[in-house]
PDB file of N, CA and C in Angstrom:
ATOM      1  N   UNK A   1     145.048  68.949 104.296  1.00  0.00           N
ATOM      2  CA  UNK A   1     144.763  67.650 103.744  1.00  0.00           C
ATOM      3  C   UNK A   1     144.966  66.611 104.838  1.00  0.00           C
ATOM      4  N   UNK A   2     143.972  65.923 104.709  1.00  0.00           N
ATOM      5  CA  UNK A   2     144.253  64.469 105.579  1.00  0.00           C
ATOM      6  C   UNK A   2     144.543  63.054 104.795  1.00  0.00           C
ATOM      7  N   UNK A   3     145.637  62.386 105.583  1.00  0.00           N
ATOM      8  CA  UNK A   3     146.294  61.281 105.098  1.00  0.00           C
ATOM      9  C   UNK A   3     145.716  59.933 106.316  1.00  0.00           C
ATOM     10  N   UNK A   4     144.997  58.771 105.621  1.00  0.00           N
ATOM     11  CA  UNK A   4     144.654  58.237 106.561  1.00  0.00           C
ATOM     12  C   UNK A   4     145.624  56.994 106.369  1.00  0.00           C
ATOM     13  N   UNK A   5     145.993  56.719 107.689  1.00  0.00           N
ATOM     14  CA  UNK A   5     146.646  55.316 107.796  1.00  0.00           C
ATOM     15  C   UNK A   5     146.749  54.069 108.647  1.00  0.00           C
ATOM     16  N   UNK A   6     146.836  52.945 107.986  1.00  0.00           N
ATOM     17  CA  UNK A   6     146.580  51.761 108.882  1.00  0.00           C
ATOM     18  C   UNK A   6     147.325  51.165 110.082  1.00  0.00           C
ATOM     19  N   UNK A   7     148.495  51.478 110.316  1.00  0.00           N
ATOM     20  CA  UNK A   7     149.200  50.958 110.845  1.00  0.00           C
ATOM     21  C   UNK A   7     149.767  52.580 112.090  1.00  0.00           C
ATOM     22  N   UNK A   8     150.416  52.068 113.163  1.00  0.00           N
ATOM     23  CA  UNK A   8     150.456  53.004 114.135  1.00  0.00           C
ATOM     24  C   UNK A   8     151.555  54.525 113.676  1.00  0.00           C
ATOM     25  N   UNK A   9     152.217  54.169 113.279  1.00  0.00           N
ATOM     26  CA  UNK A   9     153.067  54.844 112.368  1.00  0.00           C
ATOM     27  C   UNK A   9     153.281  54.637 110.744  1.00  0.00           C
ATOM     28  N   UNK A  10     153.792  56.240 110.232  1.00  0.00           N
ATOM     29  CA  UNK A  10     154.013  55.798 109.039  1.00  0.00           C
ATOM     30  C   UNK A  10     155.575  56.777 108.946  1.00  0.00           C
ATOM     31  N   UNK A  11     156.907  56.569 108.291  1.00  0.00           N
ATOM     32  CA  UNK A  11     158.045  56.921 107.680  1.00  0.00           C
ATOM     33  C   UNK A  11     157.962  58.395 107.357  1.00  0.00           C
ATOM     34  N   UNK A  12     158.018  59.393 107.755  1.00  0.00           N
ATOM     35  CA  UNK A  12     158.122  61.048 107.048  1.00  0.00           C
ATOM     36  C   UNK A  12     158.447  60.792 105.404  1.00  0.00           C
ATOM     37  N   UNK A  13     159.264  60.070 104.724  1.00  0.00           N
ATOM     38  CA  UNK A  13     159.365  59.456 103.215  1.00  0.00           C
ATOM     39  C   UNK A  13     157.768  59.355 102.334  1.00  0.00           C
ATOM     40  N   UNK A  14     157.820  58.510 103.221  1.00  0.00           N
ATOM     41  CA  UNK A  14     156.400  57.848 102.773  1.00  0.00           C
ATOM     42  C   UNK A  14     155.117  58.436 103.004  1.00  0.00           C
ATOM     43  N   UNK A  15     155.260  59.247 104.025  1.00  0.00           N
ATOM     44  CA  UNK A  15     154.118  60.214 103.708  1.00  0.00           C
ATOM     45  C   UNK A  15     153.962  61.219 103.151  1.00  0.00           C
ATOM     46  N   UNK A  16     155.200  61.592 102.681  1.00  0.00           N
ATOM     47  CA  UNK A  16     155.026  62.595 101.669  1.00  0.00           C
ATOM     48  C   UNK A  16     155.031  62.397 100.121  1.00  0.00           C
ATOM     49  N   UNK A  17     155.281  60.908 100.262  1.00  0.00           N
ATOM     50  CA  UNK A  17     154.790  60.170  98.708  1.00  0.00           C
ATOM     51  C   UNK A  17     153.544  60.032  98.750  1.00  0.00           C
ATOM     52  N   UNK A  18     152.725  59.545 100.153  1.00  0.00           N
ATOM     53  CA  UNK A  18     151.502  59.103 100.076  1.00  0.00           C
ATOM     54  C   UNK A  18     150.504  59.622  99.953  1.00  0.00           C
ATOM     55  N   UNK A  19     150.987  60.787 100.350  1.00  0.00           N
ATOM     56  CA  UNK A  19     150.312  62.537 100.479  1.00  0.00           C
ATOM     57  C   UNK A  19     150.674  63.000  98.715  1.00  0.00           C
ATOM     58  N   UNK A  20     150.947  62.833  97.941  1.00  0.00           N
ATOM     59  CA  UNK A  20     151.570  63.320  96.799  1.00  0.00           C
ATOM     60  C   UNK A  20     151.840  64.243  96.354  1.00  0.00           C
ATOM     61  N   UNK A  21     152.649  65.315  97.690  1.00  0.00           N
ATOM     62  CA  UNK A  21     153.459  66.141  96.997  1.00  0.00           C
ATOM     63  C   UNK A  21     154.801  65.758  96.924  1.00  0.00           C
ATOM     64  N   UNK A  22     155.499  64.801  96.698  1.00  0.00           N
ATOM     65  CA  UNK A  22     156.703  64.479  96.108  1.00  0.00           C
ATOM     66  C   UNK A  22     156.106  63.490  95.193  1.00  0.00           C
ATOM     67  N   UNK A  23     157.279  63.188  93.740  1.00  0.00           N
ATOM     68  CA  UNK A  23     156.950  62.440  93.025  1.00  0.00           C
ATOM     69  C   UNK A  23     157.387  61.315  93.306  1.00  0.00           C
ATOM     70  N   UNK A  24     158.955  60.674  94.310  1.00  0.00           N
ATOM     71  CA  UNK A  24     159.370  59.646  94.874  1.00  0.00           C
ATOM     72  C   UNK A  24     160.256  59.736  95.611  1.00  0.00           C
ATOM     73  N   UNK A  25     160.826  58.637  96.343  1.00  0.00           N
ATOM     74  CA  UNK A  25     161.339  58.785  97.472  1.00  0.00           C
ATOM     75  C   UNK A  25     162.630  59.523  97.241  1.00  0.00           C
ATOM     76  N   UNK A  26     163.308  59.674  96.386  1.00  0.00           N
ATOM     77  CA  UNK A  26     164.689  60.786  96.044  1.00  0.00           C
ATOM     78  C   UNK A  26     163.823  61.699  96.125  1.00  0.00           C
ATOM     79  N   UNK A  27     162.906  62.279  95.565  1.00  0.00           N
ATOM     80  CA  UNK A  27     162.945  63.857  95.799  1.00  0.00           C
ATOM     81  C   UNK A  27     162.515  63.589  97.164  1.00  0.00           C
ATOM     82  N   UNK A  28     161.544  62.969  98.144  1.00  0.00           N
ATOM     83  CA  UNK A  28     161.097  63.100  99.392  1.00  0.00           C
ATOM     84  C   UNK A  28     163.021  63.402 100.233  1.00  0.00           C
ATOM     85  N   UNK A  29     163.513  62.758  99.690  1.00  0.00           N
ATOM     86  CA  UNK A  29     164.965  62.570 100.685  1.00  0.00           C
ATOM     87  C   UNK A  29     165.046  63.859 100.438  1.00  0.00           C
ATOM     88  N   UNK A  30     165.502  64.394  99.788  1.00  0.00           N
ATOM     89  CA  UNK A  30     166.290  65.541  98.868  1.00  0.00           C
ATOM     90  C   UNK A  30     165.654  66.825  99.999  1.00  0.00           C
ATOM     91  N   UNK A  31     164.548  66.687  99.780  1.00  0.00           N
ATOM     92  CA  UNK A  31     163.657  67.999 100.543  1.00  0.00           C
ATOM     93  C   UNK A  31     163.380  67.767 101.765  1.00  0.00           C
ATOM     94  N   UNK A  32     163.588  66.567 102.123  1.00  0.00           N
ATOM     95  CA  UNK A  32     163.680  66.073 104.119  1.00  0.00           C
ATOM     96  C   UNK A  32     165.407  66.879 104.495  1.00  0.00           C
ATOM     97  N   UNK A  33     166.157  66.627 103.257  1.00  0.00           N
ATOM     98  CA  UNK A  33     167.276  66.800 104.133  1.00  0.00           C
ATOM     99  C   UNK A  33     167.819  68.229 103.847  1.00  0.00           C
ATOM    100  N   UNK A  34     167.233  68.863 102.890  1.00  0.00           N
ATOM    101  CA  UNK A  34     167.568  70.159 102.397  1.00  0.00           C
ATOM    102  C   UNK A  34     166.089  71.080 103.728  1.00  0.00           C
ATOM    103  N   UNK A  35     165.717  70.242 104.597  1.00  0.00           N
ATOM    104  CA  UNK A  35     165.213  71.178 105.733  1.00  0.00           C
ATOM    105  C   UNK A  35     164.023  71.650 105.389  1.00  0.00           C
ATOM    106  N   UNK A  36     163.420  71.414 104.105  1.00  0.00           N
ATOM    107  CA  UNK A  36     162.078  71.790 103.701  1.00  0.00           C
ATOM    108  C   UNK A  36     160.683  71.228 104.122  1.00  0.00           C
ATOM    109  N   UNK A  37     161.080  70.676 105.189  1.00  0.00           N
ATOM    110  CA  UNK A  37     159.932  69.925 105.896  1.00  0.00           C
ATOM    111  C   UNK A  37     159.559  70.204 107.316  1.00  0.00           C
ATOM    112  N   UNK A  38     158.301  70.551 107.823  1.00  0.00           N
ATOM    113  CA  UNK A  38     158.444  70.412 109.125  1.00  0.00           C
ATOM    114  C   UNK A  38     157.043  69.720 109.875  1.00  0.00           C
ATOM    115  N   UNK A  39     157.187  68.795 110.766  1.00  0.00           N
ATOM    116  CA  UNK A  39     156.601  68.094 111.968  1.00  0.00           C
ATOM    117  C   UNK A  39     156.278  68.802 112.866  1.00  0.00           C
ATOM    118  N   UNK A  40     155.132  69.117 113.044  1.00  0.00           N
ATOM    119  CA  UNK A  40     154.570  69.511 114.578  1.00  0.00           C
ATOM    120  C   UNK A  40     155.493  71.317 114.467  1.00  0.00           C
ATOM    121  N   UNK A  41     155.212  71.637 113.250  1.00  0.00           N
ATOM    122  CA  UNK A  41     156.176  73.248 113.424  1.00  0.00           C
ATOM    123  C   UNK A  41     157.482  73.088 113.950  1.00  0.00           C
ATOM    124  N   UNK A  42     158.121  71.791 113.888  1.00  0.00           N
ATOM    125  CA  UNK A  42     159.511  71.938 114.043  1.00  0.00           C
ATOM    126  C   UNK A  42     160.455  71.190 113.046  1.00  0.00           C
ATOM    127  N   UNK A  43     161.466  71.635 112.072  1.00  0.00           N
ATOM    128  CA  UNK A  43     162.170  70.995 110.935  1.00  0.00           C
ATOM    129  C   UNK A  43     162.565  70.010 111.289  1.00  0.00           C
ATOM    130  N   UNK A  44     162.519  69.356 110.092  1.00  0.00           N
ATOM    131  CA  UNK A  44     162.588  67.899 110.435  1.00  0.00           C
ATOM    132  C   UNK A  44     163.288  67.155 109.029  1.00  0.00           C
ATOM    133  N   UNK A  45     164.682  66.758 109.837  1.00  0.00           N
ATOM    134  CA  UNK A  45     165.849  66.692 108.492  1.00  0.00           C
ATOM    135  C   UNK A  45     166.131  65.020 108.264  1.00  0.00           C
ATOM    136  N   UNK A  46     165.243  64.069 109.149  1.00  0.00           N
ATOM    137  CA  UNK A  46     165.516  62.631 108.883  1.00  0.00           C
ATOM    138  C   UNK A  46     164.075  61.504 108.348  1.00  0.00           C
ATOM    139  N   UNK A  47     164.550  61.347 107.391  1.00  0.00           N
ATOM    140  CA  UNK A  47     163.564  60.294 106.241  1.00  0.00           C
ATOM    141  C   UNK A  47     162.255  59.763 107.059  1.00  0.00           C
ATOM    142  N   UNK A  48     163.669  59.158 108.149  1.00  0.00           N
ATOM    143  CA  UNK A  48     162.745  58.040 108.432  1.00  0.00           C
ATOM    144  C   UNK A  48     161.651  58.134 110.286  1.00  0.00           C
ATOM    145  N   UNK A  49     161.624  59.776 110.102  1.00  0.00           N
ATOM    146  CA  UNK A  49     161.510  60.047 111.350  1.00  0.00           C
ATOM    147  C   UNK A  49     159.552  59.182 111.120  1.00  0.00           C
ATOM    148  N   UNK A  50     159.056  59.136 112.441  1.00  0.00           N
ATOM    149  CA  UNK A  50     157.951  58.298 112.415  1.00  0.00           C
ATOM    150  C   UNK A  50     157.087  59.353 112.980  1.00  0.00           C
ATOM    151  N   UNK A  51     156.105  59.203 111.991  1.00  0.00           N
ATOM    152  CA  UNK A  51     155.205  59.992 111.745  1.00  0.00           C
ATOM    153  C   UNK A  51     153.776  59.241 112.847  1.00  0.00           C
ATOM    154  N   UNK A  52     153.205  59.571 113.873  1.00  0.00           N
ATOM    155  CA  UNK A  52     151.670  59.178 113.658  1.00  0.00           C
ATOM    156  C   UNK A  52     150.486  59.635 114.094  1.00  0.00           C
ATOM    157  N   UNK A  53     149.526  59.255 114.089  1.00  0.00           N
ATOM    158  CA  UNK A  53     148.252  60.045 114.531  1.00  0.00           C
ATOM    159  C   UNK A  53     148.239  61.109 115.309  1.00  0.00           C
ATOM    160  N   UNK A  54     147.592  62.109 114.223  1.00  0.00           N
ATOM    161  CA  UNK A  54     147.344  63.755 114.760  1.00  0.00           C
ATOM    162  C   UNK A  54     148.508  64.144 114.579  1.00  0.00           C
ATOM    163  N   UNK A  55     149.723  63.675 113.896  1.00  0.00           N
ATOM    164  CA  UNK A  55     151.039  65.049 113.731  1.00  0.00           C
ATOM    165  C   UNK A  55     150.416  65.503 112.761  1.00  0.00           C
ATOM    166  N   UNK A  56     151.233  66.303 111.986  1.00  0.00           N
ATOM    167  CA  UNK A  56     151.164  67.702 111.275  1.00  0.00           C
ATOM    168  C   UNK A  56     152.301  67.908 110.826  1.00  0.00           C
ATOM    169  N   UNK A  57     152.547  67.564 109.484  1.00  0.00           N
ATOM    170  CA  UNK A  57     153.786  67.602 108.212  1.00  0.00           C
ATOM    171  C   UNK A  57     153.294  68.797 107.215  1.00  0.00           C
ATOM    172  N   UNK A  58     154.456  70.218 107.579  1.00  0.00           N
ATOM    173  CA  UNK A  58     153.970  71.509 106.631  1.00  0.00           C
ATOM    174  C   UNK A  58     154.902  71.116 105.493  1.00  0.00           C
ATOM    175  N   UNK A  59     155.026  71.304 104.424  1.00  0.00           N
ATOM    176  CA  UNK A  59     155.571  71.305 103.449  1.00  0.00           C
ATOM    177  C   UNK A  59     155.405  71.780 101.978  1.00  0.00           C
ATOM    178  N   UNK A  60     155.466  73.112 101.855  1.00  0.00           N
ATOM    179  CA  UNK A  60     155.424  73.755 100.419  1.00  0.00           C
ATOM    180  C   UNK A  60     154.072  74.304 100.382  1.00  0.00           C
ATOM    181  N   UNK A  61     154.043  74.712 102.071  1.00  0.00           N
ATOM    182  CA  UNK A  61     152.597  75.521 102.217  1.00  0.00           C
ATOM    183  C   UNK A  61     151.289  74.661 102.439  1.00  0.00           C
ATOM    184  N   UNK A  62     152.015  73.152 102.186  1.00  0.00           N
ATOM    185  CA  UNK A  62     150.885  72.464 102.203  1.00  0.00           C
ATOM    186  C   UNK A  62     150.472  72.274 103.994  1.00  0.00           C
ATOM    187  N   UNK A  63     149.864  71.635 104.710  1.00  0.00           N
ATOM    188  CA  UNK A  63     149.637  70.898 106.138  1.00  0.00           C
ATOM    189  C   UNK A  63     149.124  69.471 105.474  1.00  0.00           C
ATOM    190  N   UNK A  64     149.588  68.130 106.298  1.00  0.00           N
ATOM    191  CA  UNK A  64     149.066  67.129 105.724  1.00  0.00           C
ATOM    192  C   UNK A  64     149.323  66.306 107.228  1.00  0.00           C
ATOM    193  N   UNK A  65     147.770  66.236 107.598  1.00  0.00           N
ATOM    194  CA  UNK A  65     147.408  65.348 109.185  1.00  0.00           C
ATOM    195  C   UNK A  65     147.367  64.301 109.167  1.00  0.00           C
ATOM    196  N   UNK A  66     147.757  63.420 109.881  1.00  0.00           N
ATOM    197  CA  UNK A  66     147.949  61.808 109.774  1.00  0.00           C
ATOM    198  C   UNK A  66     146.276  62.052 110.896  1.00  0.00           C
ATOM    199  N   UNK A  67     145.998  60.935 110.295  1.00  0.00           N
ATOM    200  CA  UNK A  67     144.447  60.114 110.756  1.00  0.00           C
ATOM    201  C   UNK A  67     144.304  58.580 110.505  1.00  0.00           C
ATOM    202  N   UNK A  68     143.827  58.121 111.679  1.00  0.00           N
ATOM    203  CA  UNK A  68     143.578  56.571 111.740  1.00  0.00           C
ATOM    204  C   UNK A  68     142.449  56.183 111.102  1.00  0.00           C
TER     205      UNK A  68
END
């Protein structure tokens, strides 16, 4: 799946709200920090790590590409 966004970065939180496989930002925390997330194939345990163009957030089997 591709997530397109306006601005140069976007929050690991927020893109996985924006992307909608979390329902809000507690569960996004919950599963950032319980290690269920990973950036560029490497885990990734902080909210607010900054996400932008062309990474790659796996999560629950999903892939979800940031695009400008």
């Amino acid at each position: 799946m591709e997530v397109k966004i306006k601005d140069e970065f976007i929050k690991l939180g927020q893109l996985l709200k924006l992307a909608g496989v979390v329902e809000d930002g507690v569960e996004a925390k919950y599963v950032i920090q319980d290690g269920l997330v990973l950036v560029n194939g490497e885990r990734e345990e902080r909210r607010g790590k900054k996400i932008y163009e062309n990474d790659v957030v796996s999560f629950r089997g999903e892939e979800i590409k940031v695009i400008r």
